[in-house]
Protein backbone atom coordinates (compact mmCIF):
# COMPACT_ATOMS: atom_id res chain seq x y z
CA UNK A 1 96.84 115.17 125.62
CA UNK A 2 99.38 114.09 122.93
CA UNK A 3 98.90 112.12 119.92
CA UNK A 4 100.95 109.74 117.99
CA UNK A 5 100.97 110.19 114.20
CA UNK A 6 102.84 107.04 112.25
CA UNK A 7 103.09 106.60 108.51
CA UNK A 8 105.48 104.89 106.23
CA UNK A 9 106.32 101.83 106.35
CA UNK A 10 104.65 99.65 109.31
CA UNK A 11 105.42 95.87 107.82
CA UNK A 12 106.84 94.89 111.65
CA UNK A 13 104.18 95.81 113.67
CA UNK A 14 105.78 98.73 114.75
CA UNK A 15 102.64 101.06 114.62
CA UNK A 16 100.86 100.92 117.87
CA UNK A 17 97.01 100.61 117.99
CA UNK A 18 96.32 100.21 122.00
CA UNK A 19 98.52 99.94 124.76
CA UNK A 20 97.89 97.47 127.88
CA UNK A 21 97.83 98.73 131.34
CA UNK A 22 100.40 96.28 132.19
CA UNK A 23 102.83 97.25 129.98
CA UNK A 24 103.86 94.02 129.06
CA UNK A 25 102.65 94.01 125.17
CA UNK A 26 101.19 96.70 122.60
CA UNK A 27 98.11 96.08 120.38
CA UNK A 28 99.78 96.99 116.89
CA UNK A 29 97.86 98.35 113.79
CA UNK A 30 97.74 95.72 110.81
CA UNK A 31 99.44 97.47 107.93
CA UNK A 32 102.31 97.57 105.54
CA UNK A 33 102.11 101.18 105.25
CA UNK A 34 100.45 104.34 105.41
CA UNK A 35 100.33 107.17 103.17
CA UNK A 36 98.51 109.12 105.55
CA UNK A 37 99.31 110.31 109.13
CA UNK A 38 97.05 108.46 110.48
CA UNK A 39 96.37 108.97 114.40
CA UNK A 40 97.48 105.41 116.50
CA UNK A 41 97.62 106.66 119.89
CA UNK A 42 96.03 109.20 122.13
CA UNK A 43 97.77 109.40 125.90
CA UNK A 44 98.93 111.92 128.14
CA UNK A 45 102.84 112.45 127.89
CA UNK A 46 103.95 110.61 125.58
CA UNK A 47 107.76 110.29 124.36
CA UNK A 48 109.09 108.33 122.03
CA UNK A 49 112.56 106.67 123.69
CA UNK A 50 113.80 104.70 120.37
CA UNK A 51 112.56 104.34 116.92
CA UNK A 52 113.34 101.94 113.48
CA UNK A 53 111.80 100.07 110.94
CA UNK A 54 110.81 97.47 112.80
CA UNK A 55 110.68 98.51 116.53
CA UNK A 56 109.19 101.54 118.51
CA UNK A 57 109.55 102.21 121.90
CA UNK A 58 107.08 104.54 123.77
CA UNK A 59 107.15 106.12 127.09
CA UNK A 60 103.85 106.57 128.15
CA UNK A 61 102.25 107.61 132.06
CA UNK A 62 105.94 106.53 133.36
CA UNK A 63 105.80 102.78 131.35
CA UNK A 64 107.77 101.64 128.69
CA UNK A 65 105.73 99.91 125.81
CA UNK A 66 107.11 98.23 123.20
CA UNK A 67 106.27 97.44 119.59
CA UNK A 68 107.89 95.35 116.79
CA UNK A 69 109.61 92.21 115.60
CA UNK A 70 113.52 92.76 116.66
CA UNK A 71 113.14 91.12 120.11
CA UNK A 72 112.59 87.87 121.93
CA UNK A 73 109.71 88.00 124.73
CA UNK A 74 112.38 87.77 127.45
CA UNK A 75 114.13 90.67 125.69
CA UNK A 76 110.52 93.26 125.61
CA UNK A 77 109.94 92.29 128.89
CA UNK A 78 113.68 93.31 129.89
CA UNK A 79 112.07 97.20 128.32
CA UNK A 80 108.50 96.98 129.62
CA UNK A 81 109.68 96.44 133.38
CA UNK A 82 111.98 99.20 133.35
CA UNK A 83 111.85 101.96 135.73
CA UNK A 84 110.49 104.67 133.61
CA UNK A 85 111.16 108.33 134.55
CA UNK A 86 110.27 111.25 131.69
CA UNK A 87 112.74 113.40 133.65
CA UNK A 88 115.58 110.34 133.77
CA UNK A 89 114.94 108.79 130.09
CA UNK A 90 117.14 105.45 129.72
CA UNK A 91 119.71 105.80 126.62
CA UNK A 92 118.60 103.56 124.00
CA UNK A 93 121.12 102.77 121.26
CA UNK A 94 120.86 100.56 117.97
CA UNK A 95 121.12 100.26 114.40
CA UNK A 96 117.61 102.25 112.86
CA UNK A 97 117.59 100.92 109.27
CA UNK A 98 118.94 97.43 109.83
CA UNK A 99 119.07 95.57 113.52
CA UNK A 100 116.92 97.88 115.42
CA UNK A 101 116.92 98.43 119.32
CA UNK A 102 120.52 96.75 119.98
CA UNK A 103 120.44 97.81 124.06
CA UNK A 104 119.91 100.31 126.38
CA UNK A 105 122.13 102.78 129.57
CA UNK A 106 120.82 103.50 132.57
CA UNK A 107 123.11 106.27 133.67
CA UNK A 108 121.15 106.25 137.03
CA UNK A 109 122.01 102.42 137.67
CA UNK A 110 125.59 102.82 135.76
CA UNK A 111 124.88 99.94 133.17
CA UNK A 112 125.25 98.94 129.94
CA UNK A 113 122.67 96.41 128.34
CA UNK A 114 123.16 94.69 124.90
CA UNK A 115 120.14 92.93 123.19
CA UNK A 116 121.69 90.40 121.06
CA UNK A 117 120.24 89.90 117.59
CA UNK A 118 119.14 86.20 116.69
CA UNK A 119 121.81 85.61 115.05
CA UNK A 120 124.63 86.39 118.02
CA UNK A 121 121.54 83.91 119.93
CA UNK A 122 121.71 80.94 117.55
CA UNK A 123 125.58 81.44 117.91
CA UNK A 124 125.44 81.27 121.76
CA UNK A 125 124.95 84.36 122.93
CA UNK A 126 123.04 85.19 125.53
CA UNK A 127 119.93 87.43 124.90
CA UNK A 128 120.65 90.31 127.34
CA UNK A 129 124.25 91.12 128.27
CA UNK A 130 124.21 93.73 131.42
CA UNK A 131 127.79 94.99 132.20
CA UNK A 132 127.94 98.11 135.21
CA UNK A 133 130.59 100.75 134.92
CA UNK A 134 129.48 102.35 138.40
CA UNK A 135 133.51 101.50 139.28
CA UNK A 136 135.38 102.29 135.58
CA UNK A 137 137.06 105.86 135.43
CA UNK A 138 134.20 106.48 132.41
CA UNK A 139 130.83 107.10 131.91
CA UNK A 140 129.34 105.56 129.04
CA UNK A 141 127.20 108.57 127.54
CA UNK A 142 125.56 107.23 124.44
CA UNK A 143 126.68 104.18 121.49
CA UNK A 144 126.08 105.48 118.12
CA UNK A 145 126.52 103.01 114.57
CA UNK A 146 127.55 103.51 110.92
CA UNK A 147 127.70 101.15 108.21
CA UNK A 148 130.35 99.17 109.72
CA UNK A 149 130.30 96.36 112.68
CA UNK A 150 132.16 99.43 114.87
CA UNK A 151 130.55 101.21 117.74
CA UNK A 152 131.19 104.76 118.43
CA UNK A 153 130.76 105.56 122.30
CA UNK A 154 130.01 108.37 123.60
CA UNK A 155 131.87 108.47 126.64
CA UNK A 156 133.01 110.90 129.63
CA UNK A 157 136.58 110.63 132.37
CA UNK A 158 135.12 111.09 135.32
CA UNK A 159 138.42 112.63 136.74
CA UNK A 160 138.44 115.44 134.20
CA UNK A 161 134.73 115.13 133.14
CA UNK A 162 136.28 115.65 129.94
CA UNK A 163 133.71 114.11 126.86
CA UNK A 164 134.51 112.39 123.78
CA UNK A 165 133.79 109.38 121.26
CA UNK A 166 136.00 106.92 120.80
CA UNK A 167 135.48 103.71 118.61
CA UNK A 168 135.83 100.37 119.56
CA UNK A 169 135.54 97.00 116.82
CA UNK A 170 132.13 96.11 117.98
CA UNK A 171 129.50 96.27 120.22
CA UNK A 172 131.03 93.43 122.43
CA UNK A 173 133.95 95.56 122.77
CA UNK A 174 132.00 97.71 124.87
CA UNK A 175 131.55 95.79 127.24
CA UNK A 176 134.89 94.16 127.26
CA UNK A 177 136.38 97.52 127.59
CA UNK A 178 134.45 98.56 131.02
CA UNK A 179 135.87 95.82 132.36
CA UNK A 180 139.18 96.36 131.29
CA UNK A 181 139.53 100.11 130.40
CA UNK A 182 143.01 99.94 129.10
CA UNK A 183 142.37 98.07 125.93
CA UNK A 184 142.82 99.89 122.49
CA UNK A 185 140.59 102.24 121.43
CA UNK A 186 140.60 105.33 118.61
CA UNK A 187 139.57 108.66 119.51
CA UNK A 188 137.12 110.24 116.88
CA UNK A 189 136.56 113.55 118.29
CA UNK A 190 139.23 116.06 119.15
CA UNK A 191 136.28 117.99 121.29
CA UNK A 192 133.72 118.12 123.20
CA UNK A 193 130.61 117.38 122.08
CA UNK A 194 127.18 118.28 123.19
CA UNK A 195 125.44 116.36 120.93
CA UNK A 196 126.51 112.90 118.24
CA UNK A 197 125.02 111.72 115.45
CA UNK A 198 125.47 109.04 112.77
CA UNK A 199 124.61 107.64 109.34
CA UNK A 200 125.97 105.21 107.10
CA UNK A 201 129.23 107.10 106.48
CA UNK A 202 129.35 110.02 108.99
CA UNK A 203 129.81 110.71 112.25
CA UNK A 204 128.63 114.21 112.79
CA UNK A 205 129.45 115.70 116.26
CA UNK A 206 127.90 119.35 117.67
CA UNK A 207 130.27 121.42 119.99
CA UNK A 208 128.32 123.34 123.14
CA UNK A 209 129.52 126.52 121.26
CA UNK A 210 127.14 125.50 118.45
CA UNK A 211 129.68 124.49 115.51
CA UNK A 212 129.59 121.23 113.62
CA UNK A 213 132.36 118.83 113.01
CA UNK A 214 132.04 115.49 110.86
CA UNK A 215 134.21 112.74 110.05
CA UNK A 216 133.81 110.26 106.60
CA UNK A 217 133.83 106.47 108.02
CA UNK A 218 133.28 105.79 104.14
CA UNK A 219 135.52 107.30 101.58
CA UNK A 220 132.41 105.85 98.42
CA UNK A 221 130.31 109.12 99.50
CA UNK A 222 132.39 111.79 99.59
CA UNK A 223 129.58 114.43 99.63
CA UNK A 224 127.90 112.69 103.30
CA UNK A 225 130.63 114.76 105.23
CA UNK A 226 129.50 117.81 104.44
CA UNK A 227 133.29 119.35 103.31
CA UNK A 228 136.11 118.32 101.27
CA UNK A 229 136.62 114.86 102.53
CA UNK A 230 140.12 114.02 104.51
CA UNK A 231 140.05 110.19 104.67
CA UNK A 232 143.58 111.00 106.90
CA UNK A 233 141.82 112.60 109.64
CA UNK A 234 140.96 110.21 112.31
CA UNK A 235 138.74 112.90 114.25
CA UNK A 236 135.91 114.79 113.27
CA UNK A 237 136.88 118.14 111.26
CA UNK A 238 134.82 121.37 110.98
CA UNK A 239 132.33 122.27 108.48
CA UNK A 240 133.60 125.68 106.61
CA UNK A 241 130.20 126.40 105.53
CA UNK A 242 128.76 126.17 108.73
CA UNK A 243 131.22 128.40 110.77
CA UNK A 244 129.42 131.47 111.03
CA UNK A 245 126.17 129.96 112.09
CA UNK A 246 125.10 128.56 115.76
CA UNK A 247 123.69 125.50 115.22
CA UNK A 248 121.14 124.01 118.05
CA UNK A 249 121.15 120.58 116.81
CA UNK A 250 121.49 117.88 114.24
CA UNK A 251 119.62 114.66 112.66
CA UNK A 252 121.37 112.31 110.44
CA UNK A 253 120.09 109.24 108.46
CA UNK A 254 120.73 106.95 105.35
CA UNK A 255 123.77 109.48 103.95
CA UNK A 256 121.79 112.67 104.45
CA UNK A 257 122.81 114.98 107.62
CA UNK A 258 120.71 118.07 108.64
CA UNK A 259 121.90 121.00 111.15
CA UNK A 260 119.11 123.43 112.54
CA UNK A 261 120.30 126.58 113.24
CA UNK A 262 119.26 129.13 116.45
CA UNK A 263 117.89 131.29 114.45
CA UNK A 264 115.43 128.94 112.89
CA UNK A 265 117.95 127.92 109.11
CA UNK A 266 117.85 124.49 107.94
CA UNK A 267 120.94 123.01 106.31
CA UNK A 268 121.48 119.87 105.12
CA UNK A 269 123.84 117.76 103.08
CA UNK A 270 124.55 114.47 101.48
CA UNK A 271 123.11 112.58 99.15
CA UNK A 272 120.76 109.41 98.11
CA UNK A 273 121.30 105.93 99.46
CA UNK A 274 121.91 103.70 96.25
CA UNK A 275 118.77 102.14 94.71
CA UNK A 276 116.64 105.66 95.54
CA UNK A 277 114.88 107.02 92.79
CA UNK A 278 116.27 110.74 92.72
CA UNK A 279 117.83 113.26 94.60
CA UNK A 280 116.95 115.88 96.68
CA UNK A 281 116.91 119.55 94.44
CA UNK A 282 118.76 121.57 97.27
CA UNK A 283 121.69 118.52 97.03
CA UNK A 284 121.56 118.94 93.25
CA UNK A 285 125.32 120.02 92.04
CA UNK A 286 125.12 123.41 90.55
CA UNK A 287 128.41 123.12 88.42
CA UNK A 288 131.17 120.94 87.85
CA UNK A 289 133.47 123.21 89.70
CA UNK A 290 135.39 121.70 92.77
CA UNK A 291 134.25 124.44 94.98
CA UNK A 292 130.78 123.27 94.48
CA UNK A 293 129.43 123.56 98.23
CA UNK A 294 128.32 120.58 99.94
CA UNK A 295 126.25 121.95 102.79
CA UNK A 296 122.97 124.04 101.35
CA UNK A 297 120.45 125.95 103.11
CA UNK A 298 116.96 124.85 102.95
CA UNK A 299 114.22 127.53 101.68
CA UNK A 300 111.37 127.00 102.55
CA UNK A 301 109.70 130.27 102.32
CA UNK A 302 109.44 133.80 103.86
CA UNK A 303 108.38 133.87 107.68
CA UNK A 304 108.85 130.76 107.82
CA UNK A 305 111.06 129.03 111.30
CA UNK A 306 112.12 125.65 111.45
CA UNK A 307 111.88 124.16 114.79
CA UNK A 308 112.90 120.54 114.77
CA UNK A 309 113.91 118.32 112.12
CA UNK A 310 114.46 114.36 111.39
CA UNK A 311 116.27 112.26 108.52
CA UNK A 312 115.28 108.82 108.07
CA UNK A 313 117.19 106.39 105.26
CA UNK A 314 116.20 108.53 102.83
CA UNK A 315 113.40 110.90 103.89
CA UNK A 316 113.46 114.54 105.68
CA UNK A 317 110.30 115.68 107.64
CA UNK A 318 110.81 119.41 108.92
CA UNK A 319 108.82 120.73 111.67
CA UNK A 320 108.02 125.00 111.75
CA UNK A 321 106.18 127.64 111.95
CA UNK A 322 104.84 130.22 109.95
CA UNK A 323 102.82 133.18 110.89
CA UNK A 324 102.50 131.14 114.87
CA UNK A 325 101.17 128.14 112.67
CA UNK A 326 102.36 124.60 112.66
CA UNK A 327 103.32 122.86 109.90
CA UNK A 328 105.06 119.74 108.94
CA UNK A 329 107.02 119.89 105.50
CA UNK A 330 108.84 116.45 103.89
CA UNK A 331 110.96 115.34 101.26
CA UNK A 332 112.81 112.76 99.74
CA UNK A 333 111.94 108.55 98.98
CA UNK A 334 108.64 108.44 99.32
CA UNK A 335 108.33 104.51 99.25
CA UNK A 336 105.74 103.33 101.60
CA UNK A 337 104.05 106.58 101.86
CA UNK A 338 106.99 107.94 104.29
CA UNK A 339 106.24 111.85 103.49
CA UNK A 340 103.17 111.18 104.64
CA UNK A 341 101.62 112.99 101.45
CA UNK A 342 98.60 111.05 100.87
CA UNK A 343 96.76 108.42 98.37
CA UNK A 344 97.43 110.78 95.59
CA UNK A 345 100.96 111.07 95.88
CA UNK A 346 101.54 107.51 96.37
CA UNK A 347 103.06 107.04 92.90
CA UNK A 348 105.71 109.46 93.20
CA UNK A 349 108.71 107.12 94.58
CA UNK A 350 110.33 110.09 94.97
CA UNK A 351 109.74 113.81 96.17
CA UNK A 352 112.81 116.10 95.50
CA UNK A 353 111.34 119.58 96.73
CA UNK A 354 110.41 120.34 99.93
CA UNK A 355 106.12 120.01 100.26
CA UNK A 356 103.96 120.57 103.89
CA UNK A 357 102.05 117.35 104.83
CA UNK A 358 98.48 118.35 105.11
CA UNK A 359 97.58 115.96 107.53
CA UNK A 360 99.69 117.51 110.30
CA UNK A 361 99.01 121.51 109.11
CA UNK A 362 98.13 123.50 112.26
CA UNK A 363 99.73 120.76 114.53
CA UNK A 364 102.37 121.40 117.08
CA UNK A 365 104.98 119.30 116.95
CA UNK A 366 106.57 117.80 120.17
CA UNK A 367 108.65 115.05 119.23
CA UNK A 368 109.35 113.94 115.51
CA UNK A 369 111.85 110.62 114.51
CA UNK A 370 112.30 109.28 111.28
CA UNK A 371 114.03 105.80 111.25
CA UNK A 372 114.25 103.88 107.91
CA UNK A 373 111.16 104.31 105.80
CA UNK A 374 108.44 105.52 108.52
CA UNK A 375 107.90 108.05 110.15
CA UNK A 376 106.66 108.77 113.71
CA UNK A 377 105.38 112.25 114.72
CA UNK A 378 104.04 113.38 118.56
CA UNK A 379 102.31 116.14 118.71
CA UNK A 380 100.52 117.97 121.72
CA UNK A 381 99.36 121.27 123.46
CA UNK A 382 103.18 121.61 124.90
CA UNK A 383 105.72 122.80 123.14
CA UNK A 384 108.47 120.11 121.83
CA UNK A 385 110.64 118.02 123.96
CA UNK A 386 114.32 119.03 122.99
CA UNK A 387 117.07 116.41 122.51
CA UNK A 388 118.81 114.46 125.41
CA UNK A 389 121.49 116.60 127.16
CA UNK A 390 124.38 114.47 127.22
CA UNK A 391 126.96 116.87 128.72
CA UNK A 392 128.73 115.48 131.51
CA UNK A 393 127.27 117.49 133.78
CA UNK A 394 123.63 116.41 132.94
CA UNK A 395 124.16 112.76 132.99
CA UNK A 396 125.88 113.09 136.02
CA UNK A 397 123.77 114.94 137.97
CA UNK A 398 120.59 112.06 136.85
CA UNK A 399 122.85 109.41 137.79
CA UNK A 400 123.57 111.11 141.15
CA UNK A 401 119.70 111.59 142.26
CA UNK A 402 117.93 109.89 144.49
C-alpha cells in the first residue's frame, strides 16, 4: 500500500483528499498550507505523473486523477480518460512554478498534446491542440521550460536514433515543426542525453556515461550553471567539478540544480531565487577568489546514502538512508511550511542547513517531487520508482508494443 504525503503550499486545491472511482474529479483537502506531512491518500500503486503549485496529477490502479486550478473541465477530462499504463507512463510537460501542466506525449499513440492556458483561450485558441508525429523523421522525447517563452525538446532521428534537445521559440513551434520538420531550430546539446532537466536559467543535461553538462539560458545568475559561465556556447558544456564522479541522476528547480551520484554523494549548485530570505550554507562563497567552486557536495553525515532527491523554487528535500533507515532531510525557503518541519518551525522563512523531517523518519521513499513551494512525497513497502528512461531505445520499444 503506498501513501501520499503533501505539505507546502496547497492554495489550488492541489492536495488530494479522496479520489472517485470514475476518475473524472478528485476530492481536494481545504488548505493553504501545511507544515506537516500530513497523509492525503492511501492506494495501492500510486505514481505521481506531473506535479506544480497548482496542479497534481496521480496515477492510481491504472487511472489518471487530477487535482488543481490550471485547467478547464474539458481539459481534466482530456487527463482522466487517458489510457493509463504504470509500465507506459504518458510524458507530461509544463511550466512547475508558473503555468502548470501545459500538455502531455503519448509515445505509444505518437502525439503531442498542448493544454492552452486561459489566456492563449480568451485569445482564440483552442483548449487542447493534438498534433501526431507517427510520420515525422523524429520522436518527440520530452519538452522541458526555462524562464523564457522557448521550449526545449527533447527529441530523437529515427534514422540514426541519434538523441538531442533542440529549442524552438515557443510551445506552438512544436507543433508547427512536426508538421514541417525543416523549419529553424538551435541545437542545445552536443550529446546524448539520458536524462534533461531545467530551471529558470539552466538547462542541465546527463550523458548515459554518467557526466553532467549545463548550459546558462540567463547570463543574471552566473552561479545556476554550475561552472564558469560561457554565454558563447550554444550547447550544454561539462561540469569540471563533476568529472570524476558517475552521476545517476539530476533535479533542478527555481536556480538550484542537484546531481546524485552512484555511489550515494549529493551535489548541488546555484543559488536563491530573488525575494528568498537566505541562502543555502553549502552555496555560501567561501572567498572572494575566482576559483571559488560552484558545485559543492552535500554532508549530511557519516553512513549516511542519498537515494533520490528533488528541488522545488527554492526548497531541497533529500531522500536516504542511514544504518537501512529511511529518512527524509530538507532545506531551503521554508514559506508555506515546504520542509515540511512542523508548527514550530513555521517562523523560520528560511532553513539554510540541511535538517531530517520527522514526520517521514523511518519511511521509504518511492517517489518524491518538489514543484514551487509544496512538496509531494510517496512512500511505500517497494523500493522507489526511478526516473523515466528516455533513451531512444526505451521510448521506442513502448511505442512499438502492442
Amino acid at each position: 500500500m503506498d501513501e501520499l504525503y503533501v505539505f507546502g503550499y496547497g492554495y489550488h486545491h492541489q492536495f488530494p483528499k479522496t479520489l472517485r472511482a470514475d476518475g473524472q474529479e478528485a476530492e481536494h483537502l481545504h488548505v493553504r498550507s501545511l507544515s506537516t506531512p500530513t497523509c492525503a491518500l492511501r492506494a495501492e500503486d500510486m505514481v505521481i505523473a506531473w506535479a506544480s503549485w497548482c496542479d497534481l496529477i496521480l496515477v492510481v490502479s491504472d487511472t489518471y486523477h487530477y487535482t488543481g486550478t490550471s485547467l478547464l473541465p474539458a481539459q481534466i477530462n482530456t487527463i482522466t480518460t487517458l489510457p493509463a499504463s504504470l509500465t507506459r507512463t504518458p510524458i507530461f510537460f509544463g511550466r512547475p512554478d508558473t503555468s502548470g501542466v501545459l500538455g502531455f506525449i503519448l509515445p505509444s499513440r505518437f502525439t503531442l498534446t498542448t493544454l492552452s492556458t486561459p489566456e492563449e483561450i480568451a485569445q482564440g485558441a483552442p483548449p487542447t491542440q493534438t498534433t501526431s508525429f507517427a510520420s515525422s523523421p523524429w520522436l518527440i522525447l520530452a519538452i522541458h521550460f526555462t524562464a523564457s517563452d522557448a521550449a526545449m525538446v527533447q527529441i530523437a532521428q529515427r534514422a540514426t536514433q541519434h538523441v538531442t534537445v533542440m529549442e524552438l521559440p515557443s510551445l506552438q513551434h512544436v507543433h508547427d515543426f512536426i508538421t514541417s520538420p525543416s523549419a529553424a531550430y538551435t541545437t542545445r546539446t552536443a550529446s546524448t542525453p539520458a536524462q534533461v532537466v531545467t530551471n529558470t536559467a539552466t538547462l542541465t543535461a546527463l550523458s548515459p556515461s554518467g557526466t553532467v553538462h549545463t548550459l546558462a539560458t540567463d547570463r543574471r545568475f552566473a552561479r545556476a550553471a554550475g561552472r564558469d559561465p560561457d554565454f558563447t556556447a550554444e550547447t550544454a558544456q561539462p561540469v569540471p567539478f563533476l568529472e570524476h564522479s558517475r552521476i545517476a541522476r539530476v533535479a533542478a528547480g527555481g536556480l538550484y540544480t542537484a546531481a546524485l551520484a552512484e555511489d550515494g554523494e549529493l551535489f548541488l549548485w546555484g543559488q536563491a531565487m530573488a525575494g528568498t530570505l537566505g541562502e543555502l550554507r553549502c552555496l555560501a562563497k567561501e572567498s572572494d577568489d575566482e576559483y571559488d567552486e560552484y558545485v559543492r557536495m552535500v554532508d549530511l553525515g557519516e553512513g549516511t546514502s542519498v537515494v533520490d532527491v528533488a528541488v522545488g523554487a527554492g526548497h531541497v528535500l533529500v531522500a536516504a538512508t542511514r544504518r537501512e533507515s529511511g529518512e527524509v532531510w530538507a532545506a531551503g525557503d521554508n514559506r508555506h511550511g515546504a520542509l515540511g518541519l512542523g508548527v514550530e518551525r513555521e517562523g523560520q522563512a528560511f532553513v539554510d542547513s540541511f535538517v531530517t523531517v520527522e514526520g517521514l523518519r523511518g519511511r521509504r521513499v518511492k517517489q518524491m517531487v518538489c514543484a514551487g513551494m509544496s512538496s509531494y512525497v510517496v512512500v511505500g513497502a517497494g523500493g522507489k520508482k526511478g526516473s523515466e528512461d528516455l533513451s531512444f531505445e526505451a521510448v521506442w520499444k513502448s511505442s512499438t508494443r502492442g
